[in-house]
PDB file of N, CA and C in Angstrom:
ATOM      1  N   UNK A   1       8.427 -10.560 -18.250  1.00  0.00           N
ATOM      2  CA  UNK A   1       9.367  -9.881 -19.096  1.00  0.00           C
ATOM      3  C   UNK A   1      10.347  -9.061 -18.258  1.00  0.00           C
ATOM      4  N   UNK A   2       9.976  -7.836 -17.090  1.00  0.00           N
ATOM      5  CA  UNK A   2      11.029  -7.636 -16.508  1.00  0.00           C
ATOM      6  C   UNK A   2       9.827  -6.728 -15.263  1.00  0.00           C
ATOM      7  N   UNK A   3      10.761  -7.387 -13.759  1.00  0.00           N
ATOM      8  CA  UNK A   3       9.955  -6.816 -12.917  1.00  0.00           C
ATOM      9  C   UNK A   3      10.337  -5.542 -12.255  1.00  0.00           C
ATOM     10  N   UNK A   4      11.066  -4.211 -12.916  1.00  0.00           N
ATOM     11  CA  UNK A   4      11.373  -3.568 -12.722  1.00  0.00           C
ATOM     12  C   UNK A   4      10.445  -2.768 -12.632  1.00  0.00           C
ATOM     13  N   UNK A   5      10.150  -2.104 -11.331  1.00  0.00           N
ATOM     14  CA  UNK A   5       9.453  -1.078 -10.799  1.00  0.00           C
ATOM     15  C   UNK A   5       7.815  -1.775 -10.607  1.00  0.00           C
ATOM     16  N   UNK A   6       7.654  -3.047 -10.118  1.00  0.00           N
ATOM     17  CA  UNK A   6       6.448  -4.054 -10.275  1.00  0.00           C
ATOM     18  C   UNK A   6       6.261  -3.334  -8.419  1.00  0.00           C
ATOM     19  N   UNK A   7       7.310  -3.446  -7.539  1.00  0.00           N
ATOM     20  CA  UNK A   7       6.736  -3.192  -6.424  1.00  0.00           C
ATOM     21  C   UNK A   7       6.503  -2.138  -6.307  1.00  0.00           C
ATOM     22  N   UNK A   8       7.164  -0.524  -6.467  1.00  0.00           N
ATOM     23  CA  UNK A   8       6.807   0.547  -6.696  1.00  0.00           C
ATOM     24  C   UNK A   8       5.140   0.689  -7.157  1.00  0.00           C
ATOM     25  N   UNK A   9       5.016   0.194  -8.549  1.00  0.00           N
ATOM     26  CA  UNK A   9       3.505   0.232  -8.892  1.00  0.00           C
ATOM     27  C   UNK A   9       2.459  -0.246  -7.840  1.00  0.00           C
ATOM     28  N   UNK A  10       2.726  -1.699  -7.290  1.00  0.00           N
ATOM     29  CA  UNK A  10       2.488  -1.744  -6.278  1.00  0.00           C
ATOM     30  C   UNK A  10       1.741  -0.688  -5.363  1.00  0.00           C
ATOM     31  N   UNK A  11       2.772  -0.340  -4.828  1.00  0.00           N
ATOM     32  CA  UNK A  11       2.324   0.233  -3.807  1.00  0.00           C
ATOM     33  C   UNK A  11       1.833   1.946  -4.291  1.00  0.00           C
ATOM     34  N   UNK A  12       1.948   2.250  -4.940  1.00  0.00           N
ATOM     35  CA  UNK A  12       1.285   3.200  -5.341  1.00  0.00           C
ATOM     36  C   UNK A  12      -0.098   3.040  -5.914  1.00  0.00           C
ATOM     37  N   UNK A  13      -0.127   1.893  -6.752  1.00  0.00           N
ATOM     38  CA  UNK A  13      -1.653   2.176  -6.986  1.00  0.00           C
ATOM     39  C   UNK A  13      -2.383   1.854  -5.762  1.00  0.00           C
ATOM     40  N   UNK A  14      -2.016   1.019  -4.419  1.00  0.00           N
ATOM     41  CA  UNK A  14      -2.373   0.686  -3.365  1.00  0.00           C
ATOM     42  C   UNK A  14      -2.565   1.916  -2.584  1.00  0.00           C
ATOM     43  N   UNK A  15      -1.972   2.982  -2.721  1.00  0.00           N
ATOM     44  CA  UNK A  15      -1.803   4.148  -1.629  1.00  0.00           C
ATOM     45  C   UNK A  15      -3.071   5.139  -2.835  1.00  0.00           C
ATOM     46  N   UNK A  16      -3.251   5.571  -3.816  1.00  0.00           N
ATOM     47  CA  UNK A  16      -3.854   5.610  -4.915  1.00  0.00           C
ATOM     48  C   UNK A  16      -5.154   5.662  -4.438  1.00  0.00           C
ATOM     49  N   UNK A  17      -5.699   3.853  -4.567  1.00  0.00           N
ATOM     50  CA  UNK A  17      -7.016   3.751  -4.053  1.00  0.00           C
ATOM     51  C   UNK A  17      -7.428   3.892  -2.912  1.00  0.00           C
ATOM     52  N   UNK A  18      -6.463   4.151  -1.638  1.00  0.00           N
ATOM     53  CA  UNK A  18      -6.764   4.296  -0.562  1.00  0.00           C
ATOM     54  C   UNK A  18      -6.836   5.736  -0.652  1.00  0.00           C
ATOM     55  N   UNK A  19      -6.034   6.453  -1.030  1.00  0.00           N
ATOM     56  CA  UNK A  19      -6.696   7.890  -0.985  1.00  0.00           C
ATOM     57  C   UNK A  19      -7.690   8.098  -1.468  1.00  0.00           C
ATOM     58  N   UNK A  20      -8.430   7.783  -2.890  1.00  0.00           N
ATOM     59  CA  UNK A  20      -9.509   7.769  -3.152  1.00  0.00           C
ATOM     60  C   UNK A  20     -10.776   7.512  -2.572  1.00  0.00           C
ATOM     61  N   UNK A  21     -10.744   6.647  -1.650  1.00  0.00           N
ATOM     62  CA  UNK A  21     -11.570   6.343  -0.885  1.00  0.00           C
ATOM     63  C   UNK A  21     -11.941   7.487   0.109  1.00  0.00           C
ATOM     64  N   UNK A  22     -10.791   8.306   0.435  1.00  0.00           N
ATOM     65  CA  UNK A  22     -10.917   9.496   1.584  1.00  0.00           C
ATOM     66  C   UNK A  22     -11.940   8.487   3.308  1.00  0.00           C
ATOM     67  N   UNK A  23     -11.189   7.488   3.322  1.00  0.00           N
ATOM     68  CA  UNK A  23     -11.361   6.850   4.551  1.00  0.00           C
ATOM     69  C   UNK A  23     -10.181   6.445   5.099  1.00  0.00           C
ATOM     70  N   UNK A  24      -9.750   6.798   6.660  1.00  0.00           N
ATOM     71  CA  UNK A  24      -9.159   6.109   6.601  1.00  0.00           C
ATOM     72  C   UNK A  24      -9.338   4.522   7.547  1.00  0.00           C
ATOM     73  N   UNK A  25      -7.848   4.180   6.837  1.00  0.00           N
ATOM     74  CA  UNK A  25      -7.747   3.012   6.553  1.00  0.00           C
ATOM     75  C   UNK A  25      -7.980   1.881   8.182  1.00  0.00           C
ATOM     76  N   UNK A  26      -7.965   2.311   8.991  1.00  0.00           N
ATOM     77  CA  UNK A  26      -8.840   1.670  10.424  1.00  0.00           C
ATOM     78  C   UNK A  26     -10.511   1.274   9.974  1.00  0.00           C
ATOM     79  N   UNK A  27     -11.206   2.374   9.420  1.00  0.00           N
ATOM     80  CA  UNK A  27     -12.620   2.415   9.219  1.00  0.00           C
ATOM     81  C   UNK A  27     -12.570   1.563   7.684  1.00  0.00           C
ATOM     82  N   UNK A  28     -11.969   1.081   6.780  1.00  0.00           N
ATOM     83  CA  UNK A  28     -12.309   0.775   5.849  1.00  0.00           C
ATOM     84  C   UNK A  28     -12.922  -1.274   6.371  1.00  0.00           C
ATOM     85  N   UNK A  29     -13.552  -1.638   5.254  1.00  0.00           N
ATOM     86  CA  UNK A  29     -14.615  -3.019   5.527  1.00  0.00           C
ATOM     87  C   UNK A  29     -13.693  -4.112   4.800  1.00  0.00           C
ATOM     88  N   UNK A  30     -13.561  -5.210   5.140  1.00  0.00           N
ATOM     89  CA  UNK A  30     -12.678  -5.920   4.439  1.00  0.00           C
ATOM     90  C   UNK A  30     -12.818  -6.137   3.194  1.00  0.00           C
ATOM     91  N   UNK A  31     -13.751  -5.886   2.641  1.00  0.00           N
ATOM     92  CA  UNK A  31     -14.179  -5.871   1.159  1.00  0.00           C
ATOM     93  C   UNK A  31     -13.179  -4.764   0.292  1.00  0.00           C
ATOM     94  N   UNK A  32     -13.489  -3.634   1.480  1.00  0.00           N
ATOM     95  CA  UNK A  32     -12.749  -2.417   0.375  1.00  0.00           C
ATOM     96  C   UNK A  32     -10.895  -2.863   0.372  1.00  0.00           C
ATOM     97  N   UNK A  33     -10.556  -3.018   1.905  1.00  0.00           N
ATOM     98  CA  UNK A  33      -9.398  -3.521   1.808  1.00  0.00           C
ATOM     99  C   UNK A  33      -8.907  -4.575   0.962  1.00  0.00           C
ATOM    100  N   UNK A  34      -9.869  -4.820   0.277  1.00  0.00           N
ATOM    101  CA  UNK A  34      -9.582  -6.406  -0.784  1.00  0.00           C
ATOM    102  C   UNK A  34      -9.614  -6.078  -2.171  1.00  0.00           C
ATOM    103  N   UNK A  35     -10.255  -5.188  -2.455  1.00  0.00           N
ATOM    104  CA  UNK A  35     -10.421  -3.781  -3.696  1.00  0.00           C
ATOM    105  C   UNK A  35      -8.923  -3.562  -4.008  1.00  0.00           C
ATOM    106  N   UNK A  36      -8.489  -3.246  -2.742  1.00  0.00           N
ATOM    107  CA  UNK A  36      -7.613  -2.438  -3.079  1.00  0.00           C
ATOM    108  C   UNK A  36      -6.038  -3.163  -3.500  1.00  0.00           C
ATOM    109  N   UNK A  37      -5.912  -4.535  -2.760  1.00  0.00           N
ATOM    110  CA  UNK A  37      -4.943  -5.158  -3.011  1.00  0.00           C
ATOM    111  C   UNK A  37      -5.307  -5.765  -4.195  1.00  0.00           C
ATOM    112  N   UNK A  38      -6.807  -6.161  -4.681  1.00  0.00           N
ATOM    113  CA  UNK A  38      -6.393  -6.853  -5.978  1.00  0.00           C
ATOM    114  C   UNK A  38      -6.453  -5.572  -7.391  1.00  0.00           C
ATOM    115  N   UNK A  39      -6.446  -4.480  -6.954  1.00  0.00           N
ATOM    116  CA  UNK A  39      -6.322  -3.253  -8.041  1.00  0.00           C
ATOM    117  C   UNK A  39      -4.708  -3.232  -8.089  1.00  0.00           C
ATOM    118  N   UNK A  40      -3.925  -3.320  -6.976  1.00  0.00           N
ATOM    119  CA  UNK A  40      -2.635  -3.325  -6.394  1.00  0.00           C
ATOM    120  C   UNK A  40      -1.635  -4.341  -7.322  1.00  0.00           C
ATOM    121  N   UNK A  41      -2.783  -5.872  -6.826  1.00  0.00           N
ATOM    122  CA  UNK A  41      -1.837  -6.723  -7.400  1.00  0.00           C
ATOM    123  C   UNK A  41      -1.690  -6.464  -8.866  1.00  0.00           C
ATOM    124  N   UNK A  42      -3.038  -6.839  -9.347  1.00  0.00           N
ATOM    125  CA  UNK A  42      -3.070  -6.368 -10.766  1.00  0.00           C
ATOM    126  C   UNK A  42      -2.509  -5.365 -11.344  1.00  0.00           C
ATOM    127  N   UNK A  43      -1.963  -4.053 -10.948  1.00  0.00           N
ATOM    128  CA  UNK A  43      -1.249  -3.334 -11.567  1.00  0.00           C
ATOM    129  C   UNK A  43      -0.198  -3.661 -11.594  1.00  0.00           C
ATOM    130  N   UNK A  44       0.550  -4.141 -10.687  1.00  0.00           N
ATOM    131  CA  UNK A  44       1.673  -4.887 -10.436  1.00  0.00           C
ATOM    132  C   UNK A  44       2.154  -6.088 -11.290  1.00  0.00           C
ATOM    133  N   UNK A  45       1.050  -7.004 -12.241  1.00  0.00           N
ATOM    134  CA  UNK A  45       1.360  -7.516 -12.410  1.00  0.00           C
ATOM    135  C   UNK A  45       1.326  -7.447 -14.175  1.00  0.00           C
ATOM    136  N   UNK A  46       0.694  -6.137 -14.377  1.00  0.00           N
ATOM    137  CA  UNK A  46       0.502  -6.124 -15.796  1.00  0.00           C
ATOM    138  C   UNK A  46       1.843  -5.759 -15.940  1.00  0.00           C
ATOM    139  N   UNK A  47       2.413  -4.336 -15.183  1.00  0.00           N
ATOM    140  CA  UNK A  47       3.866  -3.907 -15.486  1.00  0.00           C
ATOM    141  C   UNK A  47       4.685  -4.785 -15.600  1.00  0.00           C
ATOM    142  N   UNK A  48       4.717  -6.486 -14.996  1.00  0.00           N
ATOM    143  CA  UNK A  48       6.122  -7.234 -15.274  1.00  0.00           C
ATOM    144  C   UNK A  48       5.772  -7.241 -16.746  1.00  0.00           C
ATOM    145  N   UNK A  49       4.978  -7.415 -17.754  1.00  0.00           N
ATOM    146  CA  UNK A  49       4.878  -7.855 -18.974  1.00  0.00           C
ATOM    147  C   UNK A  49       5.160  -6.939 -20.058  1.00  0.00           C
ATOM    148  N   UNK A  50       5.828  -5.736 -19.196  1.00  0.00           N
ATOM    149  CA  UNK A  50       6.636  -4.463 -20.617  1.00  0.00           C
ATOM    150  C   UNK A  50       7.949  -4.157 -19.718  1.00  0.00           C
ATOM    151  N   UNK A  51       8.880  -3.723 -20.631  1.00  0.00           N
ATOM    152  CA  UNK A  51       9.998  -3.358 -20.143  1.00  0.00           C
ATOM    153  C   UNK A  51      10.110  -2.443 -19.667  1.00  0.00           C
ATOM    154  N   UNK A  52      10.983  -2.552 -18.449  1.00  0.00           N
ATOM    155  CA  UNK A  52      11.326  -0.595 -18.293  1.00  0.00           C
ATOM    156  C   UNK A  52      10.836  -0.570 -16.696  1.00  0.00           C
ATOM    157  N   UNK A  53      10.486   0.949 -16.018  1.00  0.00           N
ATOM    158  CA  UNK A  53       9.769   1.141 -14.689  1.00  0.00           C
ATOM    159  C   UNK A  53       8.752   1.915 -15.225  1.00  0.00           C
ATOM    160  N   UNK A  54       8.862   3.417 -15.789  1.00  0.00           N
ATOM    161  CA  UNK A  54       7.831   4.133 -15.657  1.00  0.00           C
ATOM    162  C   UNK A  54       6.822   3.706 -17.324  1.00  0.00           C
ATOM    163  N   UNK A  55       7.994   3.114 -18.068  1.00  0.00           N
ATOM    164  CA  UNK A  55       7.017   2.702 -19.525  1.00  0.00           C
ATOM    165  C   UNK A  55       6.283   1.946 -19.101  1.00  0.00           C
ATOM    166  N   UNK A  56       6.392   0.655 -17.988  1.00  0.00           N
ATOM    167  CA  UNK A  56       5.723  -0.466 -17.939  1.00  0.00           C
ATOM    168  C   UNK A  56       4.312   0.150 -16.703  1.00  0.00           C
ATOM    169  N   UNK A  57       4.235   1.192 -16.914  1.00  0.00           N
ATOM    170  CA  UNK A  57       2.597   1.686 -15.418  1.00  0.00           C
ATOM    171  C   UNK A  57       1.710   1.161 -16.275  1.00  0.00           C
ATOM    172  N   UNK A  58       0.629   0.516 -15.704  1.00  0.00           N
ATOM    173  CA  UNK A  58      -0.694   0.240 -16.781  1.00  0.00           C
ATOM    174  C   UNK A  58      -1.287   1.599 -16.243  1.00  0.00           C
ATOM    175  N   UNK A  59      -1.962   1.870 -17.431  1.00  0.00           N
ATOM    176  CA  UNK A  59      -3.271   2.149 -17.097  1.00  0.00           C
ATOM    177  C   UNK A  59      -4.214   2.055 -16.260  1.00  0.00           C
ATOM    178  N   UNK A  60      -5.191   3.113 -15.605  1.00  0.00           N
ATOM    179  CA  UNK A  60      -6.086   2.623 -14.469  1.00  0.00           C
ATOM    180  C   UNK A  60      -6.887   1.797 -15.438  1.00  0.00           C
ATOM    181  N   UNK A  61      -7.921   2.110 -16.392  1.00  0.00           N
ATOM    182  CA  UNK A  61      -8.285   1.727 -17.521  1.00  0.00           C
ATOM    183  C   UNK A  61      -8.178   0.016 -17.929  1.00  0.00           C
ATOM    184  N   UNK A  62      -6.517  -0.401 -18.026  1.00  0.00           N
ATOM    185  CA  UNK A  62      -6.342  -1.402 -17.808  1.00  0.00           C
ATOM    186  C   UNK A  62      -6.360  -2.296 -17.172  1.00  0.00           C
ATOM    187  N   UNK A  63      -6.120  -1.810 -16.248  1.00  0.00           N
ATOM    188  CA  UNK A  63      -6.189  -2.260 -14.537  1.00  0.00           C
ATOM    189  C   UNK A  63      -7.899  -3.219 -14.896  1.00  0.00           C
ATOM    190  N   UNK A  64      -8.400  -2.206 -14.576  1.00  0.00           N
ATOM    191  CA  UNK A  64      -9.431  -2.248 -14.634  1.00  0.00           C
ATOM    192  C   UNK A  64     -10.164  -3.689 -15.693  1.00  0.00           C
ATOM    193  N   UNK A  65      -9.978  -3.323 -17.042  1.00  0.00           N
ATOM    194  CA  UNK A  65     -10.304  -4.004 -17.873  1.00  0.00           C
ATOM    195  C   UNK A  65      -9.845  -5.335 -17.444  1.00  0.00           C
ATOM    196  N   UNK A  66      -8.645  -5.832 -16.542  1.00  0.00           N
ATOM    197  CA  UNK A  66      -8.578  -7.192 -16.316  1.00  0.00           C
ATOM    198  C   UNK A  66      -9.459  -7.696 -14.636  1.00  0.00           C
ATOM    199  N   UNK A  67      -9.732  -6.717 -14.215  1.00  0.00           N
ATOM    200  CA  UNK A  67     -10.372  -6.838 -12.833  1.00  0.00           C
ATOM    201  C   UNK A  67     -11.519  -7.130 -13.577  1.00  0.00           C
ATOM    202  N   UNK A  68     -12.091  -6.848 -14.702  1.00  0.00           N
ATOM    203  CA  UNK A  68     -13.776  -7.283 -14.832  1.00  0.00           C
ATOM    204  C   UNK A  68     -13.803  -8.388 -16.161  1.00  0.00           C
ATOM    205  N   UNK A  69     -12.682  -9.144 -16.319  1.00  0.00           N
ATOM    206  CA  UNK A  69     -13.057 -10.430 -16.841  1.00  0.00           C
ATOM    207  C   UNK A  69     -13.174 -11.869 -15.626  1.00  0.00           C
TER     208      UNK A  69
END
């Protein structure tokens, strides 16, 4: 629908879970580094499907809910 502000989300929910982690990112396991890009992608990719930049942020919630089907 419109990919306005898809890379922004991006990289914020990417910087997001890496702070959360409170590791940094040298010491993290490729697993977590893989966490984090598909929390990344996925946020990224719910926002193309609403209009706008800041209307279209999912939810962590959401995020989420499509990471565990």
């Amino acid at each position: 629908m419109d990919t306005t502000g898809a890379g922004d989300i991006f990289g914020g929910s990417a910087v997001a879970k890496l702070l959360a982690l409170d590791t940094p990112p040298a010491e993290l396991e490729p697993g977590a580094l893989e966490g984090i890009a598909r929390f990344a992608v996925t946020a990224a990719s719910l926002s193309t499907l609403r209009p706008g930049g800041i209307s279209s942020i999912p939810t962590e919630a959401e995020v989420l809910a499509v990471l565990e089907e």
